[in-house]
PDB file of N, CA and C in Angstrom:
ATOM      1  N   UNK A   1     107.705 -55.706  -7.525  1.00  0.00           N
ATOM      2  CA  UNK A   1     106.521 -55.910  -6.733  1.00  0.00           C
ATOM      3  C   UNK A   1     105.407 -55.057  -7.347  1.00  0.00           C
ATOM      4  N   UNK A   2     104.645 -55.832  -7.467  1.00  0.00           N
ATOM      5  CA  UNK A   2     103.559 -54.994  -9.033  1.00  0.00           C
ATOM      6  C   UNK A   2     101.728 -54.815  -7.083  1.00  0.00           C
ATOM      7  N   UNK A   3     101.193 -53.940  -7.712  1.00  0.00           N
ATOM      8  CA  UNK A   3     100.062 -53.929  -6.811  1.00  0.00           C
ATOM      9  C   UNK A   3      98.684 -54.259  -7.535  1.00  0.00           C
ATOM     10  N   UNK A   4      97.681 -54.192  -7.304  1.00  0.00           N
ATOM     11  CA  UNK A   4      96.396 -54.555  -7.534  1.00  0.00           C
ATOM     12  C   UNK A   4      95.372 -53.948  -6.610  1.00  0.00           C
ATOM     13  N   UNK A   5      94.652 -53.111  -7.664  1.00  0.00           N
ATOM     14  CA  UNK A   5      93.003 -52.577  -6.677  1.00  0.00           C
ATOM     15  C   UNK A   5      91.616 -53.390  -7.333  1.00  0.00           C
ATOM     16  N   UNK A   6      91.251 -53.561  -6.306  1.00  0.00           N
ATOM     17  CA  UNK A   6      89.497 -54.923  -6.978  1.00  0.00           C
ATOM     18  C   UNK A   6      88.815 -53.510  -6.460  1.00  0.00           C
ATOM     19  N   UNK A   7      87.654 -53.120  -7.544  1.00  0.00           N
ATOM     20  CA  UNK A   7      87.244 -52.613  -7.570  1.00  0.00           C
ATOM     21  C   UNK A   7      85.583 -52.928  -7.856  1.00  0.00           C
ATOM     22  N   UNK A   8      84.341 -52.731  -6.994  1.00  0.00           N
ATOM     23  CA  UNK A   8      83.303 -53.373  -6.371  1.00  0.00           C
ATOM     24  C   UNK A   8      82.328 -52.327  -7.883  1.00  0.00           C
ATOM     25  N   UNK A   9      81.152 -53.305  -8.055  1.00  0.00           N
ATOM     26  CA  UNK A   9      79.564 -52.672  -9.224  1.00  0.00           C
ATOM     27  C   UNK A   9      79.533 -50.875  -9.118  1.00  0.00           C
ATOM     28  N   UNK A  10      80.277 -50.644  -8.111  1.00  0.00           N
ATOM     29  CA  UNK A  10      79.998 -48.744  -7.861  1.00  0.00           C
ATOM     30  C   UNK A  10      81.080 -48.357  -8.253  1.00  0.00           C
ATOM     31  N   UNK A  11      82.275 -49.067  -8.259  1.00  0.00           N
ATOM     32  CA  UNK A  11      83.745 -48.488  -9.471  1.00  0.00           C
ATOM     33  C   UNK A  11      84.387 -48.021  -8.163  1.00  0.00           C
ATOM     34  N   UNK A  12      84.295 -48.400  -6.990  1.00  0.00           N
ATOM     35  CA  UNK A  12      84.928 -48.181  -5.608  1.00  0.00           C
ATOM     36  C   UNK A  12      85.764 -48.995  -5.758  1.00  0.00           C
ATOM     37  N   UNK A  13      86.684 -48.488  -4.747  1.00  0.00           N
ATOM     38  CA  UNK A  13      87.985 -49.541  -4.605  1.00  0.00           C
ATOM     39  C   UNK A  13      87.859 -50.245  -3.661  1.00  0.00           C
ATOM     40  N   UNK A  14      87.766 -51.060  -3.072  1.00  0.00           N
ATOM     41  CA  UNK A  14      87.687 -51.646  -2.105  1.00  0.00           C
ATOM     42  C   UNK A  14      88.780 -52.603  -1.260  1.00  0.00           C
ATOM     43  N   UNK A  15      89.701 -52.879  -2.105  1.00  0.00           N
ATOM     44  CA  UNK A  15      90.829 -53.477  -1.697  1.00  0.00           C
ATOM     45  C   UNK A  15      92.072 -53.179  -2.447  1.00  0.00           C
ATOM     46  N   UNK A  16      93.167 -53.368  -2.141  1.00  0.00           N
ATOM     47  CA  UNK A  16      94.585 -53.490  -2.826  1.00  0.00           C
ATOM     48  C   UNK A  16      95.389 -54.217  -2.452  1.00  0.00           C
ATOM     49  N   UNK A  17      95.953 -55.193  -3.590  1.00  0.00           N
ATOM     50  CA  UNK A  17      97.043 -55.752  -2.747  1.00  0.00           C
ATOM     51  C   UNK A  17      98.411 -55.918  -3.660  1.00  0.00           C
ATOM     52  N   UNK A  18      99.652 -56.539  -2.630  1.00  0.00           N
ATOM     53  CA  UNK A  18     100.842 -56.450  -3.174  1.00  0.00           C
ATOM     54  C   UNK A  18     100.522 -58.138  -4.221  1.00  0.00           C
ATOM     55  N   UNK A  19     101.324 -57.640  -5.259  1.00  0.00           N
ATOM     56  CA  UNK A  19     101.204 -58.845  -5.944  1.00  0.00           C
ATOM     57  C   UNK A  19     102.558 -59.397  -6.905  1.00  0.00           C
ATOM     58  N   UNK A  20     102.333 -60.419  -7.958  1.00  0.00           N
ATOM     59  CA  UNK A  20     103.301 -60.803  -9.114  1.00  0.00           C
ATOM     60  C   UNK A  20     103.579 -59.660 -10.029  1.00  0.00           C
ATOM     61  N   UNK A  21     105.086 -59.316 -10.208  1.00  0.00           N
ATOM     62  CA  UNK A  21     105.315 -58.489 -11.215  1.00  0.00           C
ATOM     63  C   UNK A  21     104.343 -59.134 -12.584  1.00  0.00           C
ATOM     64  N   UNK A  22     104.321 -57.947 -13.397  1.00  0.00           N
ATOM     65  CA  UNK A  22     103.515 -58.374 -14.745  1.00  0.00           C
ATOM     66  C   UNK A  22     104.304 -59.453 -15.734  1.00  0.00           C
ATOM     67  N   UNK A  23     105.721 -58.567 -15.418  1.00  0.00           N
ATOM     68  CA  UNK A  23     106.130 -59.606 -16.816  1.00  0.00           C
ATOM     69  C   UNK A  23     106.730 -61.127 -16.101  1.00  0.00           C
ATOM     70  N   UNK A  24     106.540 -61.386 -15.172  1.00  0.00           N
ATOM     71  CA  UNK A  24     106.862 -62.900 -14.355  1.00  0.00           C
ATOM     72  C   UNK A  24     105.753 -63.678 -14.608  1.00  0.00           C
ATOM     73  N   UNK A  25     106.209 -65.017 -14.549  1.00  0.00           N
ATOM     74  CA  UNK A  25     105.137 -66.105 -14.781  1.00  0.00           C
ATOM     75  C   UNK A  25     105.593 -67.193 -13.546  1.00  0.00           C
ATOM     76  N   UNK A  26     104.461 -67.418 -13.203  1.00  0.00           N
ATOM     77  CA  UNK A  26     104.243 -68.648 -12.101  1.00  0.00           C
ATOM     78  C   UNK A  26     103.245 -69.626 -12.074  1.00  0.00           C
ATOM     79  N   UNK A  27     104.053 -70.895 -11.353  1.00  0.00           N
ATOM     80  CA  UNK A  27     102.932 -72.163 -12.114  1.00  0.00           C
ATOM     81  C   UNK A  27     101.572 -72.742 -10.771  1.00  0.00           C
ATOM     82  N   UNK A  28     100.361 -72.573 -11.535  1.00  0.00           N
ATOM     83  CA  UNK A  28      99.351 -72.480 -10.193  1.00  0.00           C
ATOM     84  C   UNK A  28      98.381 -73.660 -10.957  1.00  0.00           C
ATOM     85  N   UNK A  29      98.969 -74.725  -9.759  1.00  0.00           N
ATOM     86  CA  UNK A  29      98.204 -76.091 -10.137  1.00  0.00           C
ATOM     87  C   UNK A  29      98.957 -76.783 -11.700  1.00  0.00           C
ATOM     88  N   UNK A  30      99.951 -76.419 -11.587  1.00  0.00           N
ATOM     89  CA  UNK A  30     100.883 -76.750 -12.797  1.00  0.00           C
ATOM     90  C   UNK A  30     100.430 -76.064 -14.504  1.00  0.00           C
ATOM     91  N   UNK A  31      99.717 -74.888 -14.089  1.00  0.00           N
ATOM     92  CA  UNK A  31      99.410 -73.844 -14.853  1.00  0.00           C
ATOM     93  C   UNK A  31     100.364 -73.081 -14.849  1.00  0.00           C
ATOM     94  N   UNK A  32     100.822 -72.218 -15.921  1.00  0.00           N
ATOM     95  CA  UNK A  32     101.864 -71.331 -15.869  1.00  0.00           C
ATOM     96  C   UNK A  32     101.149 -69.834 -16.485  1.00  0.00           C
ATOM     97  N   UNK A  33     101.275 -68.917 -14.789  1.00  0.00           N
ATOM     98  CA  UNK A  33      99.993 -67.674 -15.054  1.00  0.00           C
ATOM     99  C   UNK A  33     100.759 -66.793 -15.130  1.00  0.00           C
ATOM    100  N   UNK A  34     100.405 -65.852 -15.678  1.00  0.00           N
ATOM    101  CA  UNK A  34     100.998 -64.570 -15.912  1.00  0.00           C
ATOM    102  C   UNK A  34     101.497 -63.759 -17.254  1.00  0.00           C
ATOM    103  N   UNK A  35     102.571 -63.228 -17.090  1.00  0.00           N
ATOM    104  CA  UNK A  35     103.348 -62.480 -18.003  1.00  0.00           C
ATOM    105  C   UNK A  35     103.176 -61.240 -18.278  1.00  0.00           C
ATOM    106  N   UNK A  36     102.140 -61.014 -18.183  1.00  0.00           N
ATOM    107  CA  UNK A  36     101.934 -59.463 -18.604  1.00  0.00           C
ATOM    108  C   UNK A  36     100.655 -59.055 -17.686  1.00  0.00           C
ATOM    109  N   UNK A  37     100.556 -57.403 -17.720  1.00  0.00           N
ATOM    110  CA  UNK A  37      99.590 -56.910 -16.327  1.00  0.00           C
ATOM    111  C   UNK A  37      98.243 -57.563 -16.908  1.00  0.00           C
ATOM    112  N   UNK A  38      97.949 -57.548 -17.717  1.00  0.00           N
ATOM    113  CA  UNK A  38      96.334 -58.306 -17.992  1.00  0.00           C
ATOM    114  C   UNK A  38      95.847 -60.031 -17.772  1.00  0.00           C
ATOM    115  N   UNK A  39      97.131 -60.567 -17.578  1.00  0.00           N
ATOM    116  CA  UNK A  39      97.254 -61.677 -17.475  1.00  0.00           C
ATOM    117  C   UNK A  39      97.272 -61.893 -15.309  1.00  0.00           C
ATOM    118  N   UNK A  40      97.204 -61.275 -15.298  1.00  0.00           N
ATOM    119  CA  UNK A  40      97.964 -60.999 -13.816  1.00  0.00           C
ATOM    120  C   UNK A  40      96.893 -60.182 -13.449  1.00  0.00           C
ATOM    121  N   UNK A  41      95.791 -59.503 -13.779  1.00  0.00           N
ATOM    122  CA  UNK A  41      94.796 -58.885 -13.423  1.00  0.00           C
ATOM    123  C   UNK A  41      93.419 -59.852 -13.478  1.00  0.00           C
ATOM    124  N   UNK A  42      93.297 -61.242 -14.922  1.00  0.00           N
ATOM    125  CA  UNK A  42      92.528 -62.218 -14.843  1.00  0.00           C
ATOM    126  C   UNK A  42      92.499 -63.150 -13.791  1.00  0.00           C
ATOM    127  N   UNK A  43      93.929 -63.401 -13.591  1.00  0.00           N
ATOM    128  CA  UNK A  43      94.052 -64.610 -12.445  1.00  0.00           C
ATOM    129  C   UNK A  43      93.654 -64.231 -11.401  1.00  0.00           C
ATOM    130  N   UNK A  44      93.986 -62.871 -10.637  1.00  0.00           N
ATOM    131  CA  UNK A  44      93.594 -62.624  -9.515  1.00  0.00           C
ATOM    132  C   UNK A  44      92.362 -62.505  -9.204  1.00  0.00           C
ATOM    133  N   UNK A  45      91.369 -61.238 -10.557  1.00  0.00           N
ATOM    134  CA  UNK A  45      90.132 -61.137 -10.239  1.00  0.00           C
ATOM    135  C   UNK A  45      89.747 -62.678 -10.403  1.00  0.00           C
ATOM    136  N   UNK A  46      89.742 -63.643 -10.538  1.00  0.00           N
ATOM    137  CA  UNK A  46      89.077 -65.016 -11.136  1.00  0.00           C
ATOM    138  C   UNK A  46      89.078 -66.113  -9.671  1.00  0.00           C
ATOM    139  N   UNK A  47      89.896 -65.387  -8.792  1.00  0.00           N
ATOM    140  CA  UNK A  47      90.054 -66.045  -7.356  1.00  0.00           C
ATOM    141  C   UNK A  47      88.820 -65.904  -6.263  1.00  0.00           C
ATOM    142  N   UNK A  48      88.405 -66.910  -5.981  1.00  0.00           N
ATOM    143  CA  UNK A  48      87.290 -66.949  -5.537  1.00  0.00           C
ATOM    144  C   UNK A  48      86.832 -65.725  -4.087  1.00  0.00           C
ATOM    145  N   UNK A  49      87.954 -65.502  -3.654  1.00  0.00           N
ATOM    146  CA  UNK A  49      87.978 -64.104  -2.631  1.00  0.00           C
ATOM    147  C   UNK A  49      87.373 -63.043  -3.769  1.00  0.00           C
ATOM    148  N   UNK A  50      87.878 -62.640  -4.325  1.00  0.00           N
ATOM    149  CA  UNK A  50      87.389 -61.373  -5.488  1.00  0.00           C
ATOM    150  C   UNK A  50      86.308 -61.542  -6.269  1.00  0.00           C
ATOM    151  N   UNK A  51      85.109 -62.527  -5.862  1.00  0.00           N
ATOM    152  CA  UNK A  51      84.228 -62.979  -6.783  1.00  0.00           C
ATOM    153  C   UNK A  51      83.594 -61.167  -6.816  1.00  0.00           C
ATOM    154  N   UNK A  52      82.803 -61.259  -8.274  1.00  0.00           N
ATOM    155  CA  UNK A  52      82.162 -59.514  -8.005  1.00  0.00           C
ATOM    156  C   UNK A  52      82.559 -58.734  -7.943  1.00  0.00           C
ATOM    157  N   UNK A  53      84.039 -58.781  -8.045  1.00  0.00           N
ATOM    158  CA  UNK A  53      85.369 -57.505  -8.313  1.00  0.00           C
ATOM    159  C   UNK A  53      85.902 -57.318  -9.715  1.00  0.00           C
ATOM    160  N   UNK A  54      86.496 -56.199  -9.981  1.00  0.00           N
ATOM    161  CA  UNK A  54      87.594 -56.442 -11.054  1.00  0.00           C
ATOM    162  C   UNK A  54      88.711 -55.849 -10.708  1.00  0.00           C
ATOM    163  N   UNK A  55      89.222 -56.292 -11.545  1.00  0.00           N
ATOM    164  CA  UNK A  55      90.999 -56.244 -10.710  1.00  0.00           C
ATOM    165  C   UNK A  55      91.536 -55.315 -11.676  1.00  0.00           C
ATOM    166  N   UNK A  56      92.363 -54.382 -11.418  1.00  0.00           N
ATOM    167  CA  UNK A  56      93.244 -53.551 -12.224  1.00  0.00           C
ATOM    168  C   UNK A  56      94.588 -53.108 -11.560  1.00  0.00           C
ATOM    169  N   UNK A  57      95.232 -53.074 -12.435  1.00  0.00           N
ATOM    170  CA  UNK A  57      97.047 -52.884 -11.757  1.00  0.00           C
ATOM    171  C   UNK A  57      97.328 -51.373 -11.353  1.00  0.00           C
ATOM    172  N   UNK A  58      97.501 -51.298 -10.375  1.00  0.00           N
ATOM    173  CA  UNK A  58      97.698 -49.724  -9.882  1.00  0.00           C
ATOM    174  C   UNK A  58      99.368 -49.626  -9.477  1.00  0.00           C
ATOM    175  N   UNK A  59      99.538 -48.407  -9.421  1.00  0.00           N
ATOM    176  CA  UNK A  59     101.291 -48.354  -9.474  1.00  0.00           C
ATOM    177  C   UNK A  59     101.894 -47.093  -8.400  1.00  0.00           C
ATOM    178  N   UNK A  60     102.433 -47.419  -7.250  1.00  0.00           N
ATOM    179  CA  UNK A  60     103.127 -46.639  -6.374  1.00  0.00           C
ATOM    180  C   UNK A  60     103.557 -45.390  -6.957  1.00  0.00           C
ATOM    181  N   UNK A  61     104.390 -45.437  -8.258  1.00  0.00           N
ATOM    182  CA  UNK A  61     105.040 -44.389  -8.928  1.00  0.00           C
ATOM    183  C   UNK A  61     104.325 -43.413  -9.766  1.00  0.00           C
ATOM    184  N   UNK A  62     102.822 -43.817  -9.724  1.00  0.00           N
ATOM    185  CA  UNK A  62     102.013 -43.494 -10.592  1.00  0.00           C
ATOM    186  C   UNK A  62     101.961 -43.427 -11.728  1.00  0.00           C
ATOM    187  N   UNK A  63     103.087 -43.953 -12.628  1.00  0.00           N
ATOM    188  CA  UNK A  63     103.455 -44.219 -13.866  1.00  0.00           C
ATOM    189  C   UNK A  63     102.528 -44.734 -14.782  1.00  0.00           C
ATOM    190  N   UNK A  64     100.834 -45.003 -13.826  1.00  0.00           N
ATOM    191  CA  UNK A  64     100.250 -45.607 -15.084  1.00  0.00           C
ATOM    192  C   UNK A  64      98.639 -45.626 -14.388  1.00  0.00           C
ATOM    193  N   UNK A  65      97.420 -45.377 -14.761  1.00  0.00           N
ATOM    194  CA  UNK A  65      96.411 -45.321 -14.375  1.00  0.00           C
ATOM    195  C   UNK A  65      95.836 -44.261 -13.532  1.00  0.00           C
ATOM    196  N   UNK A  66      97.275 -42.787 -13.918  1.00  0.00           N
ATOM    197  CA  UNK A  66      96.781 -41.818 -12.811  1.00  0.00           C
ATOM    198  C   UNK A  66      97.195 -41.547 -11.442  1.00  0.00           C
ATOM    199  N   UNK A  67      96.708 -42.231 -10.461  1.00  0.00           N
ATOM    200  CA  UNK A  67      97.658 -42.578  -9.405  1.00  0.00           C
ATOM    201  C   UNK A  67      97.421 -44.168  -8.749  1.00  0.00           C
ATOM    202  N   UNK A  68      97.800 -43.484  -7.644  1.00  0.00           N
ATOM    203  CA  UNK A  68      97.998 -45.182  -7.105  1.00  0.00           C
ATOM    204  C   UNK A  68      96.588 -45.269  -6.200  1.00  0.00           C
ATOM    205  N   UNK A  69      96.066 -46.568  -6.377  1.00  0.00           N
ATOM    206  CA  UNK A  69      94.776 -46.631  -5.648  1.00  0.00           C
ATOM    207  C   UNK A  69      94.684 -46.994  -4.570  1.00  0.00           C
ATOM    208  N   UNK A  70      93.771 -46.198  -3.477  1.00  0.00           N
ATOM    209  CA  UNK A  70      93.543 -46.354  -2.241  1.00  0.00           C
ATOM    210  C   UNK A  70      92.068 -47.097  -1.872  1.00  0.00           C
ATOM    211  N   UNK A  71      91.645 -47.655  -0.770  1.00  0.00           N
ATOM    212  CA  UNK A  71      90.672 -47.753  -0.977  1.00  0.00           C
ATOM    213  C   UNK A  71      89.520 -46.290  -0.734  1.00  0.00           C
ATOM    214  N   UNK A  72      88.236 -46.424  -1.536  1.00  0.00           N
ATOM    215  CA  UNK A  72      87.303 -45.698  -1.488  1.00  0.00           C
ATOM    216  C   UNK A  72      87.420 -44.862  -2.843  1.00  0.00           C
ATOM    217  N   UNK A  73      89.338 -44.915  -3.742  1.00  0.00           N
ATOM    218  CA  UNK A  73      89.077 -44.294  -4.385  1.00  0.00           C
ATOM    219  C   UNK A  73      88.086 -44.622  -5.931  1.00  0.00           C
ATOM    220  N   UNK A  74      87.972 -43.894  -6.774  1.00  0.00           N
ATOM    221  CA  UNK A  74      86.965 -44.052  -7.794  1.00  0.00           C
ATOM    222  C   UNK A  74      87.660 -44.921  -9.154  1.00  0.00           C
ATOM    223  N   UNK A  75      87.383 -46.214  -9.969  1.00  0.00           N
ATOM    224  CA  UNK A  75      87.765 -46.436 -11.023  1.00  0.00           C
ATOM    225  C   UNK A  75      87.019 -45.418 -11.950  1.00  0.00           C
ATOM    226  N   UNK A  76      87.639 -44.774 -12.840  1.00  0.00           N
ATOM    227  CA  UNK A  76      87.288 -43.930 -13.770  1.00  0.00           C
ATOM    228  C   UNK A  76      87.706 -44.664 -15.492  1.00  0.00           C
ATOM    229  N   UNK A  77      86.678 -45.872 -15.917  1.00  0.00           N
ATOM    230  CA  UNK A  77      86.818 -46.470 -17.186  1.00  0.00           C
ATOM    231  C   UNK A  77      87.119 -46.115 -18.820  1.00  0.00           C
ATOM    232  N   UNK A  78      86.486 -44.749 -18.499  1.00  0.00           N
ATOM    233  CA  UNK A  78      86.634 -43.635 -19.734  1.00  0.00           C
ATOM    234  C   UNK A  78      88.036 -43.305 -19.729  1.00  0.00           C
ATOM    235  N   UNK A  79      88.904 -43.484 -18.580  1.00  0.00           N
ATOM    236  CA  UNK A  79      89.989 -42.203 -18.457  1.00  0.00           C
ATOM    237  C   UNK A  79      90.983 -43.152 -17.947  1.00  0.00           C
ATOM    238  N   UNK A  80      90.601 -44.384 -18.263  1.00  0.00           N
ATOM    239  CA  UNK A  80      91.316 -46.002 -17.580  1.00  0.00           C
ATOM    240  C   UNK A  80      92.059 -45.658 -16.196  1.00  0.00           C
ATOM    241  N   UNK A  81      91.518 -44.676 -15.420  1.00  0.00           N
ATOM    242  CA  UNK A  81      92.490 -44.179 -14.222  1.00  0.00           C
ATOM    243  C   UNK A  81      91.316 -44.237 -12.897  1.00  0.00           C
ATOM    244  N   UNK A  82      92.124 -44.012 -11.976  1.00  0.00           N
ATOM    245  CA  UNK A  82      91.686 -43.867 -10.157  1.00  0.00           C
ATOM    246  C   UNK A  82      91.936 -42.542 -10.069  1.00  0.00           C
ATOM    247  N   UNK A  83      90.171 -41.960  -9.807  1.00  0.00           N
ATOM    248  CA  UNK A  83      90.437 -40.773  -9.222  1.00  0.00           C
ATOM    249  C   UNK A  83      90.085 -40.872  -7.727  1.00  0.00           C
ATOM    250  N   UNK A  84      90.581 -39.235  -7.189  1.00  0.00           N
ATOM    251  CA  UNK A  84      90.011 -39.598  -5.465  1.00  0.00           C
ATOM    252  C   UNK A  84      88.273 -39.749  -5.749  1.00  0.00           C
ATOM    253  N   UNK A  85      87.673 -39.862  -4.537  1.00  0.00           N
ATOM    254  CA  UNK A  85      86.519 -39.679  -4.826  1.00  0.00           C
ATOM    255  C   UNK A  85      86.024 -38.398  -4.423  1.00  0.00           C
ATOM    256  N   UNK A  86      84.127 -37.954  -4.905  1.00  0.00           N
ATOM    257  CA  UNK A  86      84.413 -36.554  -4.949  1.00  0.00           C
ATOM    258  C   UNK A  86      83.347 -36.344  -3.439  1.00  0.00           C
ATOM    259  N   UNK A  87      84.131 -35.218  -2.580  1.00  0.00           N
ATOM    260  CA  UNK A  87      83.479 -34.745  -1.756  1.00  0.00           C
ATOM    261  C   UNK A  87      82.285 -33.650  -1.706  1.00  0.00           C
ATOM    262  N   UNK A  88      81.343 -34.229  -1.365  1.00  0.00           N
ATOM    263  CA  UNK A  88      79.843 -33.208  -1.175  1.00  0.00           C
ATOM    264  C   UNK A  88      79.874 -32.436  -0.350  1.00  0.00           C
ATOM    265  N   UNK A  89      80.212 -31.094  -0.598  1.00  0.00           N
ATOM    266  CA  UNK A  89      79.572 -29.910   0.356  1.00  0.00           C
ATOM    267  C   UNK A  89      79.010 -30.018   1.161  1.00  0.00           C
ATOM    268  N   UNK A  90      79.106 -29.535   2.403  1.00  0.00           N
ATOM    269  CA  UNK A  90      78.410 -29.379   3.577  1.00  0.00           C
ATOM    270  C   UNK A  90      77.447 -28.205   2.872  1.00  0.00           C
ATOM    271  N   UNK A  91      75.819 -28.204   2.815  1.00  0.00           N
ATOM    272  CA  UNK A  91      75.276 -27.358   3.231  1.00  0.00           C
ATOM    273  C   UNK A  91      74.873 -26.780   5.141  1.00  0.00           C
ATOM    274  N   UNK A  92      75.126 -25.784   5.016  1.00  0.00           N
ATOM    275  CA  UNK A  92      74.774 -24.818   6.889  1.00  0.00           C
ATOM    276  C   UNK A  92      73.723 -24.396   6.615  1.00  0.00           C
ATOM    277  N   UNK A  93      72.652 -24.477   7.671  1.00  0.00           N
ATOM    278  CA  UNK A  93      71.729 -24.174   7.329  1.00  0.00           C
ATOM    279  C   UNK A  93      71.891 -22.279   7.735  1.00  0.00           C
TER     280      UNK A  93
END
């Protein structure tokens, strides 16, 4: 059971969901999609729900992209990973 975070123009996460392992293939409209996580990251972002998203494979075990993405957290493109996002100080007056 492979996951997925769509991530919105501000590199926010905004959604995650459970999805197709990477290396499985399945036939959509007698298309046969998949096989590998990039293949499986096109199809989904390309679904008309995710228009304006991009999709990247995030992983429970954290085995890959850093950790596992929540929403709100940050895509970080330089560092191909999800960081948390960063909290601003309270100034007291």
């Amino acid at each position: 059971m492979a996951h997925y975070a769509f991530i919105d123009s501000n590199n926010i996460v905004v959604k995650v969901l459970t999805g197709v392992d990477e290396n499985e293939t399945q036939l959509d409209n007698g298309v046969e999609v998949g096989g590998s996580t990039e293949a499986w990251e096109a199809f989904y972002q390309a679904q008309s729900w995710h228009t304006g998203l991009i999709c990247k494979r995030t992983s429970y075990s954290n085995s890959m992209r850093g950790k596992f993405a929540g929403i709100g957290d940050i895509w970080n493109a330089d560092l191909d990973e999800f960081v948390p996002p960063t909290i601003e100080p309270i100034n007291e007056p």
